[in-house]
Protein backbone atom coordinates (compact mmCIF):
# COMPACT_ATOMS: atom_id res chain seq x y z
CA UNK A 1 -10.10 18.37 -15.67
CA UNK A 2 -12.87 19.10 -13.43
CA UNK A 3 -13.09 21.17 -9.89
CA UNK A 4 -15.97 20.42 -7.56
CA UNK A 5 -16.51 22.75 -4.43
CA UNK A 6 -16.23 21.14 -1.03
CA UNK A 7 -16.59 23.18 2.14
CA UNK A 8 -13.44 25.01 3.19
CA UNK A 9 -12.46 26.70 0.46
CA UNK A 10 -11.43 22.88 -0.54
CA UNK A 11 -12.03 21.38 -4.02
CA UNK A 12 -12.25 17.86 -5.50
CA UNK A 13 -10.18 17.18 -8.43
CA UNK A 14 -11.39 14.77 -11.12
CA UNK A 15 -8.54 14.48 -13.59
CA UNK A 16 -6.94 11.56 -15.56
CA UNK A 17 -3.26 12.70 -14.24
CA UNK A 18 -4.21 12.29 -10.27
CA UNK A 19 -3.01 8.37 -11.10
CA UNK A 20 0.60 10.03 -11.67
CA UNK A 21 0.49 11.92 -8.90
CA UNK A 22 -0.31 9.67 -6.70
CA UNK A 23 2.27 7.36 -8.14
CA UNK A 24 5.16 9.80 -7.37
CA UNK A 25 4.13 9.51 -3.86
CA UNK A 26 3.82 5.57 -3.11
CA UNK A 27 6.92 4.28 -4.78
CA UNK A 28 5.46 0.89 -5.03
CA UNK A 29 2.75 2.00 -6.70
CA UNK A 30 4.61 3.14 -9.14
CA UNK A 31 7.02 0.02 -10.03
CA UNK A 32 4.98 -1.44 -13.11
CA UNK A 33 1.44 -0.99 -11.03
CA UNK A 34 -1.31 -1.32 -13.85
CA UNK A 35 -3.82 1.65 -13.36
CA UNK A 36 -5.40 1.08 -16.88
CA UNK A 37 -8.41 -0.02 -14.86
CA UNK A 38 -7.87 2.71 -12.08
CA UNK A 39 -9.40 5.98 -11.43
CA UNK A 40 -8.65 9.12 -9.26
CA UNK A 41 -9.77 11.67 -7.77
CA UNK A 42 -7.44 14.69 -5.78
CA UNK A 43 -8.04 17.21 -3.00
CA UNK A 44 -7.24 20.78 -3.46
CA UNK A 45 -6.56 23.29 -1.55
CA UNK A 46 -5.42 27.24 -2.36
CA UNK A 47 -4.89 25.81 -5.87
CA UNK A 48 -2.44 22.80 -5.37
CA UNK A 49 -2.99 19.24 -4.81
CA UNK A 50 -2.74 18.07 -1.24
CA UNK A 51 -4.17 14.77 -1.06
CA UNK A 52 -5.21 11.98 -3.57
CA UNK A 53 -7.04 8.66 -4.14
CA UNK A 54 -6.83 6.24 -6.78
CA UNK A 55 -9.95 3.51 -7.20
CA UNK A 56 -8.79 0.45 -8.34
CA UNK A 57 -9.91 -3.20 -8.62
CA UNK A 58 -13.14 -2.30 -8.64
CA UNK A 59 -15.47 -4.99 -9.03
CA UNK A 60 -19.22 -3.39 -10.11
CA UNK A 61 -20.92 -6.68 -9.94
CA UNK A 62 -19.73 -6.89 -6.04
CA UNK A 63 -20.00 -3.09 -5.41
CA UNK A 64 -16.70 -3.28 -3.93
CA UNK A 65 -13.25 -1.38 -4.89
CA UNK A 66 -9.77 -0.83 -3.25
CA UNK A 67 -8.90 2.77 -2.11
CA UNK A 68 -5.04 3.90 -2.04
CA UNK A 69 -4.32 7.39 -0.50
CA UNK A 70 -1.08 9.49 -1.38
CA UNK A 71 -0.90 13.00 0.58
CA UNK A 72 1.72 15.84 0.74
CA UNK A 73 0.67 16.68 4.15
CA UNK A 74 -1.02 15.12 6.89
CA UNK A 75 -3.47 18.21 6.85
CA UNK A 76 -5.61 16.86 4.38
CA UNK A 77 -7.71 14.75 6.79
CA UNK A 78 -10.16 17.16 7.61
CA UNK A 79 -14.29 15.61 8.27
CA UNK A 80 -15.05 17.45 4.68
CA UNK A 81 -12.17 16.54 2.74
CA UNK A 82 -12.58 12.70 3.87
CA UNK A 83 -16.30 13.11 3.79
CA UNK A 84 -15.70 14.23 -0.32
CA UNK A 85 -13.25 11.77 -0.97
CA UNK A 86 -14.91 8.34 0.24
CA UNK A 87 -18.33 9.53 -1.69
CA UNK A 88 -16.81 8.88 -4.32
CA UNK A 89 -16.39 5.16 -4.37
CA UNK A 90 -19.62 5.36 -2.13
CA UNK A 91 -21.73 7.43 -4.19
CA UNK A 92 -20.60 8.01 -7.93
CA UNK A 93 -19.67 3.65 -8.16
CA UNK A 94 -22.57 2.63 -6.36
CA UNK A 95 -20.08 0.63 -4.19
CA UNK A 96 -21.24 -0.99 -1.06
CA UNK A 97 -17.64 -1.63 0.45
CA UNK A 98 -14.33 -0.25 0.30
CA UNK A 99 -11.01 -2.14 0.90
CA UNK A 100 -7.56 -0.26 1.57
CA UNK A 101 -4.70 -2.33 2.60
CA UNK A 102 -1.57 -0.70 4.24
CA UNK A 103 1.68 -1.86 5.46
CA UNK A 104 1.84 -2.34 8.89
CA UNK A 105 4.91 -0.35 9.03
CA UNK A 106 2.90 2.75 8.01
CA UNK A 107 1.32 3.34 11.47
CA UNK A 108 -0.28 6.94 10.16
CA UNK A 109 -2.71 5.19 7.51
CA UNK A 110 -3.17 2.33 10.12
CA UNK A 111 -4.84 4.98 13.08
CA UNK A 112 -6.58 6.96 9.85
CA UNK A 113 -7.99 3.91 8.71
CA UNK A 114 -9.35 2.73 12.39
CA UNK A 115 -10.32 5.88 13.08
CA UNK A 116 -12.56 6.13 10.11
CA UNK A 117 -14.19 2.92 11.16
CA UNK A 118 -12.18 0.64 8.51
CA UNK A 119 -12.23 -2.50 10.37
CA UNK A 120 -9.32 -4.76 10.42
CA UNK A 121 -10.21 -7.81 8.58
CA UNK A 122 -6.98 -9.70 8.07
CA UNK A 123 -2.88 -9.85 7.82
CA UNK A 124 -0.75 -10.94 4.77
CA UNK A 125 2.40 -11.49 5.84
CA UNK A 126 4.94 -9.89 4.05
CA UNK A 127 2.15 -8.69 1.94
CA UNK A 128 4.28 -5.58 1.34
CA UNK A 129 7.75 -7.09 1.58
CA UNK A 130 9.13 -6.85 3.78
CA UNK A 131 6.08 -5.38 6.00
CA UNK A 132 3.06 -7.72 6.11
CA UNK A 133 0.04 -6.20 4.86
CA UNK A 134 -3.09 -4.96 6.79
CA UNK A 135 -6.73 -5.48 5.15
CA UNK A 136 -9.04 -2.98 6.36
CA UNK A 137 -12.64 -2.80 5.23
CA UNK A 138 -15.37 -0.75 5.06
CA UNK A 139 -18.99 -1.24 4.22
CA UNK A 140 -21.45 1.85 3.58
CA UNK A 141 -23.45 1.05 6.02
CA UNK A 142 -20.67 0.99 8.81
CA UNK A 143 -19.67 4.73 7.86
CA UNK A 144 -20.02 7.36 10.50
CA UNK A 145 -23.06 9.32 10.36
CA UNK A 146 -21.27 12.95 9.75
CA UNK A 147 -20.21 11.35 6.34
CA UNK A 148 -22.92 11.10 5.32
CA UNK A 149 -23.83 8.04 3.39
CA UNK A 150 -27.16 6.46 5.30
């Protein structure tokens, strides 16, 4: 287990048992999902876990991964916490892109996603039965400039 500082009196959490967290919290992740090839990372804040992500298929050849999020509350999404979180994938894997994909029902990670500057690339329908599923992407060089990255 490792803490790294963040502004905000915020850490990032590098630790094997983030995967089972964020499990617990996306029930569909949980069913038989194989992380064996995942990794995670969690937020904390005053001590306890408030936020994690899980990198999985990532493809190093491609510089591209998928990104699933799993928070306790919604006030997790500060500019720093994201900014910490999505360097990861960005900066520690080298990726160049970032995929998340989200059920359309879940109209929370849907705005988070736009509002990061994920662009919608494409619909699967029923891709999260019964929901279809929404592809956002995001390449480095798209990312806002207060995270960071350019």
């Amino acid at each position: 287990m490792r803490l790294e500082p963040i502004e905000g009196g915020r850490h990032i959490l590098v630790d094997d048992r983030m995967l089972d967290w964020i499990a617990k919290r996306i029930p569909a992740m949980g069913e038989g999902y194989n992380w064996q090839m995942a990794s995670a990372v969690g937020l904390v804040a005053r001590g306890q876990i408030i936020a994690g992500m899980a990198v999985h298929t990532f493809l190093p050849h491609y510089k591209s991964c998928e990104l699933t999020f799993a928070a306790d509350t919604p006030k997790w999404a500060t500019k720093q916490s994201i900014r910490a979180l999505l360097r990861w994938p960005f900066v520690q894997l080298g990726c160049e892109r970032i995929t998340m994909i989200v059920a359309s029902s879940n109209r929370s990670a849907n705005r988070i996603a736009e509002g990061l500057g994920f662009k919608l690339e494409g619909v699967c329908r029923q891709g999260c039965r019964p929901d279809d599923a929404m592809i956002y992407g995001l390449l480095k060089s798209e990312c806002p400039d207060w995270m960071g990255l350019r």
